[in-house]
PDB file of N, CA and C in Angstrom:
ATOM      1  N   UNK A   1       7.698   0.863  28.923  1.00  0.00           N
ATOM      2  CA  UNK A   1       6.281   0.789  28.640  1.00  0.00           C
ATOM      3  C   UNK A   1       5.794   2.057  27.932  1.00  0.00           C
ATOM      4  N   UNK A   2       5.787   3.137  28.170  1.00  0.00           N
ATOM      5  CA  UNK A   2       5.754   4.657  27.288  1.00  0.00           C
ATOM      6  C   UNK A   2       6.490   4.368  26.363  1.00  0.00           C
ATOM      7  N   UNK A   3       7.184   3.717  26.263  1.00  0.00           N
ATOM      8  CA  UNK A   3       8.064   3.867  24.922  1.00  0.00           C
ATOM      9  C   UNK A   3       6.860   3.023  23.651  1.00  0.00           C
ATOM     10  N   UNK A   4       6.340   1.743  24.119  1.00  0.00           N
ATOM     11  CA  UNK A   4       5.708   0.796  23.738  1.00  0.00           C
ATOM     12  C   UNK A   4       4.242   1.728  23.330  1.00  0.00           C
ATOM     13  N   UNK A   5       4.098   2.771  24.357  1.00  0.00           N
ATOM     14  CA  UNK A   5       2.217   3.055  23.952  1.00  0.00           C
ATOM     15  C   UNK A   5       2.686   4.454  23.005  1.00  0.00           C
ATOM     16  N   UNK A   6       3.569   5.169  22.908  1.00  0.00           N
ATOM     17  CA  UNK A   6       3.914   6.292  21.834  1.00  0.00           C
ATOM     18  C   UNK A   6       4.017   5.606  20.747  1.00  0.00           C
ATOM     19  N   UNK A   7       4.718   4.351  20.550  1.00  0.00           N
ATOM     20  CA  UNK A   7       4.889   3.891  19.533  1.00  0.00           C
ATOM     21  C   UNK A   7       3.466   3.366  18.854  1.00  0.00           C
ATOM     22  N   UNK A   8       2.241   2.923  19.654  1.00  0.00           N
ATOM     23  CA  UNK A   8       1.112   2.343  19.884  1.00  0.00           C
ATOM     24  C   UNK A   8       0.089   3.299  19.337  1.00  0.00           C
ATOM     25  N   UNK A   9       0.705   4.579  19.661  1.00  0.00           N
ATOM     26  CA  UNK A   9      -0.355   5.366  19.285  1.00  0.00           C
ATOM     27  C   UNK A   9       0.474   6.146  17.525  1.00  0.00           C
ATOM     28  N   UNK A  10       1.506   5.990  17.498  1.00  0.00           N
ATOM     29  CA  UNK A  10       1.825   6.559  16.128  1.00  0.00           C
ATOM     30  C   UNK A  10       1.682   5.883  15.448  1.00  0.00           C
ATOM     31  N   UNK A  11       1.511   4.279  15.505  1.00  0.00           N
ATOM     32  CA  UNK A  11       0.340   3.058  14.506  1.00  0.00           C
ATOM     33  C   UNK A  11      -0.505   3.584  14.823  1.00  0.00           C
ATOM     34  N   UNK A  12      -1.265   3.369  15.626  1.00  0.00           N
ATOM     35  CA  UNK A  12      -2.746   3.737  15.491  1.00  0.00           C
ATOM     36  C   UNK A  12      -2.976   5.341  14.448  1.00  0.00           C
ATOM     37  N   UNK A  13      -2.129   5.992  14.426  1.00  0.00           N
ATOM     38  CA  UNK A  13      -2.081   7.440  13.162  1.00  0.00           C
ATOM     39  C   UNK A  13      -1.800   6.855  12.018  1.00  0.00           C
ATOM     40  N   UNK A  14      -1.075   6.281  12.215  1.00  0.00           N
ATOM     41  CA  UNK A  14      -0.340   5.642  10.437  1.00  0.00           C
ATOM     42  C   UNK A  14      -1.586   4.789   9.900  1.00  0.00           C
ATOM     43  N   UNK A  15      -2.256   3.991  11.042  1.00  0.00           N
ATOM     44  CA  UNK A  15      -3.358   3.043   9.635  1.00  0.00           C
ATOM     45  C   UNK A  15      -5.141   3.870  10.030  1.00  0.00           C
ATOM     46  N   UNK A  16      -4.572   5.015  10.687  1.00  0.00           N
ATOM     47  CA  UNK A  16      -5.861   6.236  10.424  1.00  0.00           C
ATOM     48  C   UNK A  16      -5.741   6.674   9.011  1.00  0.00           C
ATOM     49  N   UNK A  17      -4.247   6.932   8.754  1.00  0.00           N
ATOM     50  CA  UNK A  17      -4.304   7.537   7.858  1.00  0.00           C
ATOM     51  C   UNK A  17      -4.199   6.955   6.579  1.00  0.00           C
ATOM     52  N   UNK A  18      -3.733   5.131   7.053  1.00  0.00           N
ATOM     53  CA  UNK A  18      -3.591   4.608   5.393  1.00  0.00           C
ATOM     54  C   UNK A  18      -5.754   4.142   5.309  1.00  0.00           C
ATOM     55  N   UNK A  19      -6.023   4.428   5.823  1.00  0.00           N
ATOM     56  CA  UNK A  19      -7.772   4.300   6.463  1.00  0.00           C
ATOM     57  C   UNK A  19      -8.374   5.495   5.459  1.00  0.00           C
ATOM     58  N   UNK A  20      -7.546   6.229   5.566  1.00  0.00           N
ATOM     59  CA  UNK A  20      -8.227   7.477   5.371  1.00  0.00           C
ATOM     60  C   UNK A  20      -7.405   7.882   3.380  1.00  0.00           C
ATOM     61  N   UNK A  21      -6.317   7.158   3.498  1.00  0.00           N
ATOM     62  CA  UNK A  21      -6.006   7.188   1.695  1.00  0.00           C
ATOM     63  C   UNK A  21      -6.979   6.173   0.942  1.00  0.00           C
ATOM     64  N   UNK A  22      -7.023   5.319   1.263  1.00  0.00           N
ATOM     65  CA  UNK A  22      -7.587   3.928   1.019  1.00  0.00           C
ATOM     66  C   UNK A  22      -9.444   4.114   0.482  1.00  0.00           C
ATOM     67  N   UNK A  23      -9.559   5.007   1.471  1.00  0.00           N
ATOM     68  CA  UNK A  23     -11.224   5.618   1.086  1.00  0.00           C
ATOM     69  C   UNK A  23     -11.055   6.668   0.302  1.00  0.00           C
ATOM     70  N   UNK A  24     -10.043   7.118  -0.093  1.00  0.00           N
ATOM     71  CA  UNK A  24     -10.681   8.370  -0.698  1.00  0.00           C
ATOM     72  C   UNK A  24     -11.240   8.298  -2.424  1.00  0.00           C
ATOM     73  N   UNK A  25     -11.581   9.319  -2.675  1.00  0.00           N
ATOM     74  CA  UNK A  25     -12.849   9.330  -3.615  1.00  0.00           C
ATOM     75  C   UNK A  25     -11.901   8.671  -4.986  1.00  0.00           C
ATOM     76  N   UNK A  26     -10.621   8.951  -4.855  1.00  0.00           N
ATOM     77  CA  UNK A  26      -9.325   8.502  -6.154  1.00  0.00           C
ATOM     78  C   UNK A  26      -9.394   7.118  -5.969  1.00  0.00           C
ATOM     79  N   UNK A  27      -9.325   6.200  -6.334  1.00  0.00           N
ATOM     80  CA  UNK A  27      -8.884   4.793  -6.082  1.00  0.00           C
ATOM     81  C   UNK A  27      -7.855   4.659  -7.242  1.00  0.00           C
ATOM     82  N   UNK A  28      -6.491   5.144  -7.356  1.00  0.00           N
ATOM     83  CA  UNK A  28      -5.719   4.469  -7.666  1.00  0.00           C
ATOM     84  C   UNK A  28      -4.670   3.904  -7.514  1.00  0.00           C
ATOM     85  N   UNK A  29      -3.847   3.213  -8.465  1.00  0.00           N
ATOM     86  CA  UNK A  29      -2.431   1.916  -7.624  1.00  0.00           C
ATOM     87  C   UNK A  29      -1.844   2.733  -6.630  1.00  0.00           C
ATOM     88  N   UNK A  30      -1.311   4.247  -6.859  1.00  0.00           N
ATOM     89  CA  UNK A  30      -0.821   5.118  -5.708  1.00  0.00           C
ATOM     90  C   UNK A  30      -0.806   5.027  -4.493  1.00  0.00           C
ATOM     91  N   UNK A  31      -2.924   5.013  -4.166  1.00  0.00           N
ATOM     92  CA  UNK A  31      -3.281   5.248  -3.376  1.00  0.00           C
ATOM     93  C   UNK A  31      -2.998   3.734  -2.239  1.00  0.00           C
ATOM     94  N   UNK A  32      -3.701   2.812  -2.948  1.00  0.00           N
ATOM     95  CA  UNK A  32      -3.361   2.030  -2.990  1.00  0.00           C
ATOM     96  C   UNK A  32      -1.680   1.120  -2.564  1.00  0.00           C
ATOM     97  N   UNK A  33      -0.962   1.242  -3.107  1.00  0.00           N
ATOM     98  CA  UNK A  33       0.374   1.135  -2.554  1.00  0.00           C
ATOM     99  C   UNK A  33       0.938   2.175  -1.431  1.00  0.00           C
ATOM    100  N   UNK A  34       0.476   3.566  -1.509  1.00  0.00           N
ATOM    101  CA  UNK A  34       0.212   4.558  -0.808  1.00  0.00           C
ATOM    102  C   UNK A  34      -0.129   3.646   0.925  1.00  0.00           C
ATOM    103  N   UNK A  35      -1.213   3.536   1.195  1.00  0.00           N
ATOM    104  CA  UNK A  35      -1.833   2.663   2.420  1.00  0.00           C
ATOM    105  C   UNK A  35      -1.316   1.665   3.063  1.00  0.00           C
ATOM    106  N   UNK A  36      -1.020   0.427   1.642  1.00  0.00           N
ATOM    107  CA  UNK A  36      -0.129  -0.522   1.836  1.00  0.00           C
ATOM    108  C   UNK A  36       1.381  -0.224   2.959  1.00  0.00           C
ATOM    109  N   UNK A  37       1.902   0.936   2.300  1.00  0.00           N
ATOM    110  CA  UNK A  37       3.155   1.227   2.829  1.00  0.00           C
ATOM    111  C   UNK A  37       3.304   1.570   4.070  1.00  0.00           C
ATOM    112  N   UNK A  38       1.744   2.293   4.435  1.00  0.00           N
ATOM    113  CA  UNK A  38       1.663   2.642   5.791  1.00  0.00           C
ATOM    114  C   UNK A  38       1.169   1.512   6.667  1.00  0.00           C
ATOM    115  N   UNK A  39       0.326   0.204   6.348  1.00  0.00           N
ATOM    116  CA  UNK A  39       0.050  -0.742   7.144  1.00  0.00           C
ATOM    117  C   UNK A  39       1.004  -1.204   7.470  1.00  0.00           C
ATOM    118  N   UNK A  40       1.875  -1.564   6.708  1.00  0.00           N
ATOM    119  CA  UNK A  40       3.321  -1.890   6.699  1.00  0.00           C
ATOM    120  C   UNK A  40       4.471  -1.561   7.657  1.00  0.00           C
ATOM    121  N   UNK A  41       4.565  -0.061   7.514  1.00  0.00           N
ATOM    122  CA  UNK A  41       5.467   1.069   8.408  1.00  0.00           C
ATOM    123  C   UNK A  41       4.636   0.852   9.812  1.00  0.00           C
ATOM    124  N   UNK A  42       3.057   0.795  10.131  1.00  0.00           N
ATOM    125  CA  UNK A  42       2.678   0.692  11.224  1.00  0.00           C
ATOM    126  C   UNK A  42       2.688  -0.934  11.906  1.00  0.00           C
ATOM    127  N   UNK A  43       3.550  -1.787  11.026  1.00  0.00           N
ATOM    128  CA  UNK A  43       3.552  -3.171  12.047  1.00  0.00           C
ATOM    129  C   UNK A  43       4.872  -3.520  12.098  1.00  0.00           C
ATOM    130  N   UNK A  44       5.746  -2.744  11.374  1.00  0.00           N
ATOM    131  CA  UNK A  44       7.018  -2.572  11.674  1.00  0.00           C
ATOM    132  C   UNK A  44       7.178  -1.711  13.035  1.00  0.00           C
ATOM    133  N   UNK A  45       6.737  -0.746  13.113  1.00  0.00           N
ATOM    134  CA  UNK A  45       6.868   0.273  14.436  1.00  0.00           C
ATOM    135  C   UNK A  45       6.279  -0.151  15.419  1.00  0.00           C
ATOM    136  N   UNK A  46       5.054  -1.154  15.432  1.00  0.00           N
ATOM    137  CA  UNK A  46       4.756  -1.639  16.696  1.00  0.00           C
ATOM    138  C   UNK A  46       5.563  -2.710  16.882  1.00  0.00           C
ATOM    139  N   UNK A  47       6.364  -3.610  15.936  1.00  0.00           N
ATOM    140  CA  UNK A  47       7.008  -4.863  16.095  1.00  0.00           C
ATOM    141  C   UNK A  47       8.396  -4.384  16.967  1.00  0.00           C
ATOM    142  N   UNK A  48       8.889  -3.339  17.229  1.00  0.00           N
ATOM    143  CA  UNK A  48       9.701  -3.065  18.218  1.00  0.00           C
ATOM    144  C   UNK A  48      10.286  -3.269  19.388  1.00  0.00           C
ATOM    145  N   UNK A  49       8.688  -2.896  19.971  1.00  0.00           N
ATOM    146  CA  UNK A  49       8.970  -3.569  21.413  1.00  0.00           C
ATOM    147  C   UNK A  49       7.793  -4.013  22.361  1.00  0.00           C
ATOM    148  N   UNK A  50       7.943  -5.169  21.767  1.00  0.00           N
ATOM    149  CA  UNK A  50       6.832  -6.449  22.270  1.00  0.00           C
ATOM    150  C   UNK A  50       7.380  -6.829  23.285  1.00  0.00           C
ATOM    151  N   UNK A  51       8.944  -6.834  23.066  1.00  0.00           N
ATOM    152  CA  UNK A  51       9.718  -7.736  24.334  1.00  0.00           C
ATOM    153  C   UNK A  51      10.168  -7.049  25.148  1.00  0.00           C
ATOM    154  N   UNK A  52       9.387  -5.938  25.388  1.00  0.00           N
ATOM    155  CA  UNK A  52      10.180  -4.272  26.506  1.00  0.00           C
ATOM    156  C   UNK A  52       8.647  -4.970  27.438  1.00  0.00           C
ATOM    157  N   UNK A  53       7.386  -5.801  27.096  1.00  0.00           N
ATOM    158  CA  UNK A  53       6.196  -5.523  27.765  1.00  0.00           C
ATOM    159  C   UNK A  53       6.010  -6.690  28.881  1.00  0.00           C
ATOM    160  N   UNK A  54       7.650  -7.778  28.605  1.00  0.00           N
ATOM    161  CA  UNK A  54       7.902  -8.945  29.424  1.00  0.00           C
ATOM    162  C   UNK A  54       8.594  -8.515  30.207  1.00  0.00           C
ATOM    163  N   UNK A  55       8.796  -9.281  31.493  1.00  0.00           N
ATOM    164  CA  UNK A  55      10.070  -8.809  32.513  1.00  0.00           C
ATOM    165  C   UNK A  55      11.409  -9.269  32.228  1.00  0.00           C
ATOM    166  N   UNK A  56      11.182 -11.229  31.518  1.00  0.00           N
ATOM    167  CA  UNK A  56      12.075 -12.057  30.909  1.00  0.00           C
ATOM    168  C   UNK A  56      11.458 -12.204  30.078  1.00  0.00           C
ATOM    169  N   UNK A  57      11.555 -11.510  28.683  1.00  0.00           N
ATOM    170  CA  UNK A  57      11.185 -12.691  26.908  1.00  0.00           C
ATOM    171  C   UNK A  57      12.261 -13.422  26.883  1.00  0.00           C
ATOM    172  N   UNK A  58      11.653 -14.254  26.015  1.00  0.00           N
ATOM    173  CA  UNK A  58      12.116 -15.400  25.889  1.00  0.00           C
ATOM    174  C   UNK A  58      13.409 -15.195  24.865  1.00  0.00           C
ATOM    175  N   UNK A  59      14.166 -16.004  24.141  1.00  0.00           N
ATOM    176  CA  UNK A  59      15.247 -16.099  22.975  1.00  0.00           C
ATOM    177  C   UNK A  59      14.181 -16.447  21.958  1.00  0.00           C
ATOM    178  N   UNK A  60      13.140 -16.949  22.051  1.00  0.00           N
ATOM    179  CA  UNK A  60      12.460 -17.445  20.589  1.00  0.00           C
ATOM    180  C   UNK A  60      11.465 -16.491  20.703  1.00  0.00           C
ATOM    181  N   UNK A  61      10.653 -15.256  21.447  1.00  0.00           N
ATOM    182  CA  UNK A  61      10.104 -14.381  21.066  1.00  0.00           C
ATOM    183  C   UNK A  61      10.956 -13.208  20.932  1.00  0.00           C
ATOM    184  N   UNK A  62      12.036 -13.022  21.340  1.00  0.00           N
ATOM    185  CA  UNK A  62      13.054 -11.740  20.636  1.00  0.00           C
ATOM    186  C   UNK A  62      13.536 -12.297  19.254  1.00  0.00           C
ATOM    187  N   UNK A  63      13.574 -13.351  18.937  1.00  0.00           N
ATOM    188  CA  UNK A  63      14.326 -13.742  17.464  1.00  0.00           C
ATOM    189  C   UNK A  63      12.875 -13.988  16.570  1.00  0.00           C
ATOM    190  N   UNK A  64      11.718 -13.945  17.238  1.00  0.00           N
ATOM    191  CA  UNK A  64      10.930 -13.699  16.045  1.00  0.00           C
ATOM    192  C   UNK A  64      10.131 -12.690  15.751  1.00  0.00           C
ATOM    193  N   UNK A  65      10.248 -11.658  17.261  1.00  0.00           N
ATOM    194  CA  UNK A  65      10.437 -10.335  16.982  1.00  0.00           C
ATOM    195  C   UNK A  65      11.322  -9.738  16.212  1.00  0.00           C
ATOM    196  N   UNK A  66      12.508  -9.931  16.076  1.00  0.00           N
ATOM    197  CA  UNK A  66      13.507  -9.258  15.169  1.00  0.00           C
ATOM    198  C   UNK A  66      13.260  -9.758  13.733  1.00  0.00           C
ATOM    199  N   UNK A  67      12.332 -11.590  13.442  1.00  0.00           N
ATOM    200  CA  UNK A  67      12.089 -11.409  12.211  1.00  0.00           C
ATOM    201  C   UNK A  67      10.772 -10.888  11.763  1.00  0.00           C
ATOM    202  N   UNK A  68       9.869 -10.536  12.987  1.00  0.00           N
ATOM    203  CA  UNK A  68       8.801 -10.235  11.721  1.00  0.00           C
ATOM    204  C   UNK A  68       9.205  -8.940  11.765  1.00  0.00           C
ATOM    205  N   UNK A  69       9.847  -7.937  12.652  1.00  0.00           N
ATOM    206  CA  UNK A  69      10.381  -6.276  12.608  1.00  0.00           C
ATOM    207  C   UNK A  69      11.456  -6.381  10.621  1.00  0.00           C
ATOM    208  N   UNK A  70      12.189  -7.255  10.959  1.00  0.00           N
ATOM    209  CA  UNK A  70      12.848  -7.525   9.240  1.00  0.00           C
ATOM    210  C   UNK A  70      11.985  -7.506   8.168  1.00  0.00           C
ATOM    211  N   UNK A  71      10.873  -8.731   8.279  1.00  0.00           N
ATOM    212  CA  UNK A  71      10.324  -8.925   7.458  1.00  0.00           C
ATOM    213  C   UNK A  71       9.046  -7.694   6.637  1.00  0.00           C
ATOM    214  N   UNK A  72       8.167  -7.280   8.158  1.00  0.00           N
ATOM    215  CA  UNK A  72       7.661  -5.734   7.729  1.00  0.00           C
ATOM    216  C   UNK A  72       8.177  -4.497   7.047  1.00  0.00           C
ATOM    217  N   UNK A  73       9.793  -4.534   7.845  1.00  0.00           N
ATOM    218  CA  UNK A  73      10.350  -3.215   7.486  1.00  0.00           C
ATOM    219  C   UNK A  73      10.540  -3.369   5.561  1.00  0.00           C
ATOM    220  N   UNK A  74      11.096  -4.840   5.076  1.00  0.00           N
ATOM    221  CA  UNK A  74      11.391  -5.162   3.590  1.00  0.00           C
ATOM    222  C   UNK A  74       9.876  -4.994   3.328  1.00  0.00           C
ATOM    223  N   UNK A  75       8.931  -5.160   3.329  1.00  0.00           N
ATOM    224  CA  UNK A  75       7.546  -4.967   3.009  1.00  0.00           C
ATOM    225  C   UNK A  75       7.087  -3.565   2.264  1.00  0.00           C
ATOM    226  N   UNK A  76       7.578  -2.986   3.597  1.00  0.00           N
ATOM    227  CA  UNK A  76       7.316  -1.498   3.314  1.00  0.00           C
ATOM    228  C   UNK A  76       8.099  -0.845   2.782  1.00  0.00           C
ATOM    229  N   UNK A  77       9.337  -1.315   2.678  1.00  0.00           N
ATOM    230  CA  UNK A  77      10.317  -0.605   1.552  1.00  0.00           C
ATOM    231  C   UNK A  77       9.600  -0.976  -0.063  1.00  0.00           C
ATOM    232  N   UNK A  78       9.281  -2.048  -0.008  1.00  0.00           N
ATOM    233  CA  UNK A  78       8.897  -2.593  -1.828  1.00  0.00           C
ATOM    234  C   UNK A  78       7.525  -1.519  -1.629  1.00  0.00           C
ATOM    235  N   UNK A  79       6.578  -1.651  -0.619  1.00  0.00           N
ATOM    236  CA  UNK A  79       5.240  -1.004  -1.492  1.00  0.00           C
ATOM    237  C   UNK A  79       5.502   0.465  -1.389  1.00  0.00           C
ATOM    238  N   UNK A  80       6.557   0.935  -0.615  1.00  0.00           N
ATOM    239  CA  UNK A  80       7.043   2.264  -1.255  1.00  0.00           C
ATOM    240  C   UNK A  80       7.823   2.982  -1.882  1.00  0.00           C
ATOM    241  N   UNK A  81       8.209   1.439  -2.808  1.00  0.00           N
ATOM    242  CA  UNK A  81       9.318   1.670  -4.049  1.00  0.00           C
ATOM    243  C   UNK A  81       7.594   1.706  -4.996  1.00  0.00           C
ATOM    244  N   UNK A  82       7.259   0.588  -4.869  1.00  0.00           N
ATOM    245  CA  UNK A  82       6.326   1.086  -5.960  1.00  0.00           C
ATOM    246  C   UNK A  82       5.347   1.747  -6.334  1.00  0.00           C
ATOM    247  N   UNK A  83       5.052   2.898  -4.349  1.00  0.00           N
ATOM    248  CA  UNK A  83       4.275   3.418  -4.541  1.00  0.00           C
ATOM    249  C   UNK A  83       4.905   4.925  -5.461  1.00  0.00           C
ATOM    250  N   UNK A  84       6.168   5.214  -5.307  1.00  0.00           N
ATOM    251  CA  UNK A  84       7.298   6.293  -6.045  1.00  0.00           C
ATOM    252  C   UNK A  84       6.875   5.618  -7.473  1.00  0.00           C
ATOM    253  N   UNK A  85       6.839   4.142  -7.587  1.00  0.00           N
ATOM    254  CA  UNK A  85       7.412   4.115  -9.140  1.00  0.00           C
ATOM    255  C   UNK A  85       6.234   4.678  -9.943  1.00  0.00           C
ATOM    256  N   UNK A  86       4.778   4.178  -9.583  1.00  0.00           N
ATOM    257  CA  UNK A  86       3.794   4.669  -9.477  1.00  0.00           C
ATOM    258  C   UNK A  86       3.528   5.523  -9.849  1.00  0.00           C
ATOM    259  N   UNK A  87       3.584   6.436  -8.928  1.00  0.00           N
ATOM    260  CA  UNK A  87       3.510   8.203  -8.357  1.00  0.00           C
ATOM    261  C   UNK A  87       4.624   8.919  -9.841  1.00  0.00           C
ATOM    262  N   UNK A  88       5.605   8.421 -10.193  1.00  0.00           N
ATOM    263  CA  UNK A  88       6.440   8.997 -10.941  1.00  0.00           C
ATOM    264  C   UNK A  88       6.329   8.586 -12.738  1.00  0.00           C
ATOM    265  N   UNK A  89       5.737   7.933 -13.078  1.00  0.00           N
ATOM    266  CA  UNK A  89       5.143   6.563 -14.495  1.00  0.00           C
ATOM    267  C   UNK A  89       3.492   7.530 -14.231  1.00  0.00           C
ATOM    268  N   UNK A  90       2.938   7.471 -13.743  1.00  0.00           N
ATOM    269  CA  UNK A  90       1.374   8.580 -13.791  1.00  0.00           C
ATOM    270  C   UNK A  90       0.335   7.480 -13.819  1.00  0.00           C
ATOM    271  N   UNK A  91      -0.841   7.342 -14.357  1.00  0.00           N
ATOM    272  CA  UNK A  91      -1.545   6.692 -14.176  1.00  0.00           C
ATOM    273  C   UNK A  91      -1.662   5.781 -15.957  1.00  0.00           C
ATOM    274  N   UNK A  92      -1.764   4.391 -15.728  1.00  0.00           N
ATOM    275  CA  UNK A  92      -1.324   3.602 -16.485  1.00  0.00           C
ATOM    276  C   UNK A  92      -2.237   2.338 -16.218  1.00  0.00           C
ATOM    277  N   UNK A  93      -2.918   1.474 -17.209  1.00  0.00           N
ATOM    278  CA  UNK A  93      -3.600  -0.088 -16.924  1.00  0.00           C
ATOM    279  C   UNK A  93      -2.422  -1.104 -17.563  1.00  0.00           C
ATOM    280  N   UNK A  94      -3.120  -1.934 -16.730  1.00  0.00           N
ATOM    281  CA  UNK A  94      -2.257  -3.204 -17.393  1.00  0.00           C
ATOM    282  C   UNK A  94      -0.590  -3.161 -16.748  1.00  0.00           C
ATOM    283  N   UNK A  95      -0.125  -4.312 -16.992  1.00  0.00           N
ATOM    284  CA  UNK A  95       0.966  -4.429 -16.713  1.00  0.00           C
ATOM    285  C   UNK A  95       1.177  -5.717 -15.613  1.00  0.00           C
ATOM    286  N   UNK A  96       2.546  -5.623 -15.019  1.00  0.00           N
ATOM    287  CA  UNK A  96       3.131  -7.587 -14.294  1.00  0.00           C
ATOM    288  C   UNK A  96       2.292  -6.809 -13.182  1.00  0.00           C
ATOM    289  N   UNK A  97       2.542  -5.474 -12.034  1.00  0.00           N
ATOM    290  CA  UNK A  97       2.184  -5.022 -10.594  1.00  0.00           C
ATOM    291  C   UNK A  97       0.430  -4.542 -10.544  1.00  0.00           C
ATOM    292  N   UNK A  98      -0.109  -4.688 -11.525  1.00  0.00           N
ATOM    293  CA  UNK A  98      -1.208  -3.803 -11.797  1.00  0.00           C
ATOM    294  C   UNK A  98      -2.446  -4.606 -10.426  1.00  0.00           C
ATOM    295  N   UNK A  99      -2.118  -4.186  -9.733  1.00  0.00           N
ATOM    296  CA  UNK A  99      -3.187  -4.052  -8.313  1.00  0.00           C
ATOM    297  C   UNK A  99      -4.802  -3.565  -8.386  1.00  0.00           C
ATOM    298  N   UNK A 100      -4.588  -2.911  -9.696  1.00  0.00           N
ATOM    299  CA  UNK A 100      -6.373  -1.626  -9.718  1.00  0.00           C
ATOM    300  C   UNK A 100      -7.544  -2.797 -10.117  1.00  0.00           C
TER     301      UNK A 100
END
C-alpha cells in the first residue's frame, strides 16, 4: 500500500507539473508534447499497482493492468520522441504532427 500512495503522489507531481508546462506563457508543440509525455508517464506509474490494493485480483484485472501499464508506457515513449524531435527541428508551422 506505501508503495501504491508514493507512487500516487509522484503522479500527482508529474501532472502538477505537465499543469504547470501546459499554462505557461510559451504555447508551443514542445510544450505541448512536453505535458503530453508527462500525463502519460503519470498513468503509466500509477497503472502499476492497482492489483497490490486487492487481497485476490482477479486474472482479468492483472492482464488489463499489464495492458493499459503497456499501452501508456508506448504513449509516452512517442510524445517524447516527438517532444526531442521538436525540441531539436526548433520552432516550425505546418507539417503531418503539427498539434499548435
Amino acid at each position: 500500500m506505501t508503495k501504491f500512495i508514493f507512487s500516487a503522489v509522484e503522479a500527482a507531481f508529474l501532472l502538477a507539473l505537465a499543469l504547470a508546462v501546459a499554462l505557461a506563457r510559451k504555447r508551443t508543440r514542445a510544450h505541448k508534447y512536453f505535458s503530453l509525455f508527462l500525463v502519460t508517464a503519470s498513468l503509466w506509474l500509477l497503472s502499476g499497482f492497482v492489483d497490490r490494493l486487492f487481497v485476490q485480483p482477479s486474472a482479468l484485472l492483472v492482464t488489463m493492468e499489464c495492458r493499459f501499464a503497456y499501452a501508456a508506457a508506448v504513449m509516452a515513449v512517442a510524445f517524447f520522441f516527438l517532444f526531442g524531435l521538436d525540441f531539436y527541428r526548433g520552432p516550425r508551422r505546418g507539417g503531418l504532427l503539427d498539434l499548435a
